[in-house]
PDB file of N, CA and C in Angstrom:
ATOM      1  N   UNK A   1      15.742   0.872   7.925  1.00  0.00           N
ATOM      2  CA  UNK A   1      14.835   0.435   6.897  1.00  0.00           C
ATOM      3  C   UNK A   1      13.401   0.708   7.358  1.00  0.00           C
ATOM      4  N   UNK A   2      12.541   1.271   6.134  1.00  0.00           N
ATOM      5  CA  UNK A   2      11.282   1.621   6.478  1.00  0.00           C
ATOM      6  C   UNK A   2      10.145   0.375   6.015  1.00  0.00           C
ATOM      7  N   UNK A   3       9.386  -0.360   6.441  1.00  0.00           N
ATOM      8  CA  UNK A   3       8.038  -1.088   5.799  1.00  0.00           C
ATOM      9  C   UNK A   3       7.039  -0.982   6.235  1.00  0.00           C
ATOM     10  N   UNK A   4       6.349  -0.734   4.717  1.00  0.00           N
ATOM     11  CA  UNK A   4       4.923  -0.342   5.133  1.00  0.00           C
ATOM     12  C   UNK A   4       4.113  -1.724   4.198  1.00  0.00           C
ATOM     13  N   UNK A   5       2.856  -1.742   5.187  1.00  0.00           N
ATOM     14  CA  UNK A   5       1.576  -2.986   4.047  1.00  0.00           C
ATOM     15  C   UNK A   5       0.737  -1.715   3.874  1.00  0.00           C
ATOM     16  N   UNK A   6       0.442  -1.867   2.692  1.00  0.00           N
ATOM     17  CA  UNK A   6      -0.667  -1.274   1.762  1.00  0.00           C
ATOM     18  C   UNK A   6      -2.376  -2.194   2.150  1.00  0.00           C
ATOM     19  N   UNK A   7      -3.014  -1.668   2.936  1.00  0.00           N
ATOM     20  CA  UNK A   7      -4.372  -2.325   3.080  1.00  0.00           C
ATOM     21  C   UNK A   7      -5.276  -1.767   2.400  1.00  0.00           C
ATOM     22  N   UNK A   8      -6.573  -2.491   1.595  1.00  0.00           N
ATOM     23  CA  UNK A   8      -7.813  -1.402   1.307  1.00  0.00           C
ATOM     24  C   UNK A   8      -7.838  -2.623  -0.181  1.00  0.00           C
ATOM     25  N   UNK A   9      -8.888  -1.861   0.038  1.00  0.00           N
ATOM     26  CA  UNK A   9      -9.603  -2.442  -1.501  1.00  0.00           C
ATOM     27  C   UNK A   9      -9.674  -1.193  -2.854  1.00  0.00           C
ATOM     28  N   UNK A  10      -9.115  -1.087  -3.543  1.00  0.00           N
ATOM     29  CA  UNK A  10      -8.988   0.290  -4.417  1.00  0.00           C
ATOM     30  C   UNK A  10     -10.496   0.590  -5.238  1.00  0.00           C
ATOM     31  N   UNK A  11     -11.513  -0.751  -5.410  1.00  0.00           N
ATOM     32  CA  UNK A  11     -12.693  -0.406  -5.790  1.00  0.00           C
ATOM     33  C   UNK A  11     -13.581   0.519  -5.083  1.00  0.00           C
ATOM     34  N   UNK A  12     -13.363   0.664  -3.776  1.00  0.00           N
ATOM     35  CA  UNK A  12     -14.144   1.325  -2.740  1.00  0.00           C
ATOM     36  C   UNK A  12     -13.757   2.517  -2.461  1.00  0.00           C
ATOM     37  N   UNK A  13     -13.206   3.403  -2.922  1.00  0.00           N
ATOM     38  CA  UNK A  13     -13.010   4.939  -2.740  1.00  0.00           C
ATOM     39  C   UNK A  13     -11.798   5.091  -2.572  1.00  0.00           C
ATOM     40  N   UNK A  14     -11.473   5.783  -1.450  1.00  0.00           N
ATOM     41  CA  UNK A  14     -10.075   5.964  -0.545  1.00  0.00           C
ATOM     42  C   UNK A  14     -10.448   5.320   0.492  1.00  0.00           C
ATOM     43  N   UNK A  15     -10.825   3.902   0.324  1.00  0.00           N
ATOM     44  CA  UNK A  15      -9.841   2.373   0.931  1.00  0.00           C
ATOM     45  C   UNK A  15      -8.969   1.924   0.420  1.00  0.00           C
ATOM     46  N   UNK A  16      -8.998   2.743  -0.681  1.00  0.00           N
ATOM     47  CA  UNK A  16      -7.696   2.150  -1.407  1.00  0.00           C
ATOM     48  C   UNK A  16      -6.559   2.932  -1.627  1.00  0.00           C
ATOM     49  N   UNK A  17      -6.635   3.902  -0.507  1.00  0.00           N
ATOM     50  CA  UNK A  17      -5.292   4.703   0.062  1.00  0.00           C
ATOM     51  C   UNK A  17      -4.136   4.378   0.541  1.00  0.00           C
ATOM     52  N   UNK A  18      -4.047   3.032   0.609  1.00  0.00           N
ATOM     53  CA  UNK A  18      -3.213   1.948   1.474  1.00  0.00           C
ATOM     54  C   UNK A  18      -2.501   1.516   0.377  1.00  0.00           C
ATOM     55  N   UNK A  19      -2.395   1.215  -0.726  1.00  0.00           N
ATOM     56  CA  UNK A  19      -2.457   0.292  -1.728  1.00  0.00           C
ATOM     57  C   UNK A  19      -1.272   1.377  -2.695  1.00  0.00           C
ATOM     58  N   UNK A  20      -2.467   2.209  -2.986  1.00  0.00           N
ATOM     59  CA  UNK A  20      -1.508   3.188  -3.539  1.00  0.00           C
ATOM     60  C   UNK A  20      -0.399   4.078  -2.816  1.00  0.00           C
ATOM     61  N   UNK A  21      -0.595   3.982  -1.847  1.00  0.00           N
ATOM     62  CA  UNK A  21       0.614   4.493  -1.241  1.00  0.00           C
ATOM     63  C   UNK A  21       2.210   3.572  -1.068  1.00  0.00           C
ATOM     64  N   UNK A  22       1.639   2.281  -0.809  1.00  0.00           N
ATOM     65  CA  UNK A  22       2.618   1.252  -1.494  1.00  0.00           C
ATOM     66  C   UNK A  22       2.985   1.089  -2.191  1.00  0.00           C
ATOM     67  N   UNK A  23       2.376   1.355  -3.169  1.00  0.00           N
ATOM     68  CA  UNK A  23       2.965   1.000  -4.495  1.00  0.00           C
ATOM     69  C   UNK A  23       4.139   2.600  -4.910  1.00  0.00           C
ATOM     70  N   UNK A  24       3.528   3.786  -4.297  1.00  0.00           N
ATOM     71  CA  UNK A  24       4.620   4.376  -4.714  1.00  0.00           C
ATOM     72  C   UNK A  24       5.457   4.937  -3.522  1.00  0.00           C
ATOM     73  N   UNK A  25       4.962   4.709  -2.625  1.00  0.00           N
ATOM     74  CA  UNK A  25       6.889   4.353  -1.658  1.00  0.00           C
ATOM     75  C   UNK A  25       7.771   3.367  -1.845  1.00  0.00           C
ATOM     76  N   UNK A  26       7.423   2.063  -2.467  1.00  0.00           N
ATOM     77  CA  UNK A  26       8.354   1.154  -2.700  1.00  0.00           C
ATOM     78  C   UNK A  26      10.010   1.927  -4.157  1.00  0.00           C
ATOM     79  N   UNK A  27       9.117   2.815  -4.652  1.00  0.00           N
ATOM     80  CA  UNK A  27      10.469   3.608  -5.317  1.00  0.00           C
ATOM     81  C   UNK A  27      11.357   4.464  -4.645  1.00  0.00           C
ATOM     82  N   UNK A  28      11.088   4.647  -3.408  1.00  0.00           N
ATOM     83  CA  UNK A  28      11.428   5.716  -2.549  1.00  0.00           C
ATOM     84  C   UNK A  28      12.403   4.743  -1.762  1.00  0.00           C
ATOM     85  N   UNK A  29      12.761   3.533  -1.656  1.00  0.00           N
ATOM     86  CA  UNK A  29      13.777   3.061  -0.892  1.00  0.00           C
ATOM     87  C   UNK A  29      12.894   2.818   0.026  1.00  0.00           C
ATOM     88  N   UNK A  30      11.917   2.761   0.548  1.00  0.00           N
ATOM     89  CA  UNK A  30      10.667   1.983   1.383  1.00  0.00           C
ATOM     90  C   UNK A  30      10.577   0.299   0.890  1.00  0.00           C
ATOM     91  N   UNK A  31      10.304  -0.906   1.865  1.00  0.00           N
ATOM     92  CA  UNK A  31       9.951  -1.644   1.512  1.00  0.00           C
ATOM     93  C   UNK A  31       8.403  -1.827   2.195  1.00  0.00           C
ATOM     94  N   UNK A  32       7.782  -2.085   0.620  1.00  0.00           N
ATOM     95  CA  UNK A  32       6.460  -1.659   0.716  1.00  0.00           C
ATOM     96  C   UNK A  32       6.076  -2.616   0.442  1.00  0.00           C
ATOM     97  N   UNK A  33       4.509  -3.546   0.688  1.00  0.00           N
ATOM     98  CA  UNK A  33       3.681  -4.717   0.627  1.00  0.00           C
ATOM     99  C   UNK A  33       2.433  -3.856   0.194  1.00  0.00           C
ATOM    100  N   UNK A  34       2.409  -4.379  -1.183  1.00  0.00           N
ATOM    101  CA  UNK A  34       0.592  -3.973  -1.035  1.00  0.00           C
ATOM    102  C   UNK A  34      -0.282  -5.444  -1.008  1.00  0.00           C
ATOM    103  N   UNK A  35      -1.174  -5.405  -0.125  1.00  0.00           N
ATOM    104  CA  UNK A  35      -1.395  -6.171   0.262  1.00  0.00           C
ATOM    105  C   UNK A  35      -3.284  -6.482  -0.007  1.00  0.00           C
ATOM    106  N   UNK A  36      -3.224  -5.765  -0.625  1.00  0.00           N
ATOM    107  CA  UNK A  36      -4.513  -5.813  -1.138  1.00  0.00           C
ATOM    108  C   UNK A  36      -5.700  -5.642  -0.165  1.00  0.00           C
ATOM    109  N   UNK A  37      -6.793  -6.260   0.125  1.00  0.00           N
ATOM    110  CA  UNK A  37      -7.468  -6.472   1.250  1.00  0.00           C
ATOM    111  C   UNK A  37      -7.251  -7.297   2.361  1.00  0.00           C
ATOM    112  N   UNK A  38      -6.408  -8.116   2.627  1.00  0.00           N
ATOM    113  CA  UNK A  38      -5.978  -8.932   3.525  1.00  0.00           C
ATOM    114  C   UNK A  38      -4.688  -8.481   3.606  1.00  0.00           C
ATOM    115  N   UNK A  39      -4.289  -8.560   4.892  1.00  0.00           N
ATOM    116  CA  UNK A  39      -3.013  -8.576   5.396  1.00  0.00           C
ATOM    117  C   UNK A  39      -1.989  -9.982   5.371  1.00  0.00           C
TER     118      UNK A  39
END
């Protein structure tokens, strides 16, 4: 099993590279956390 946290703030550019990447590995059989700005 793979997990990833999604960190970043998505208002701020690509800080919010974290976020979106969570959100679409979690379809991929990844368990994914986006986690917004806090961990």
């Amino acid at each position: 099993m793979h997990l990833l946290f999604g960190i970043g703030n998505p208002l701020r550019g690509d800080d919010g590279a974290g976020n979106h990447v969570a959100r679409h590995l979690s379809a991929d059989g990844w368990m994914a956390v986006d986690c917004g700005t806090a961990p």
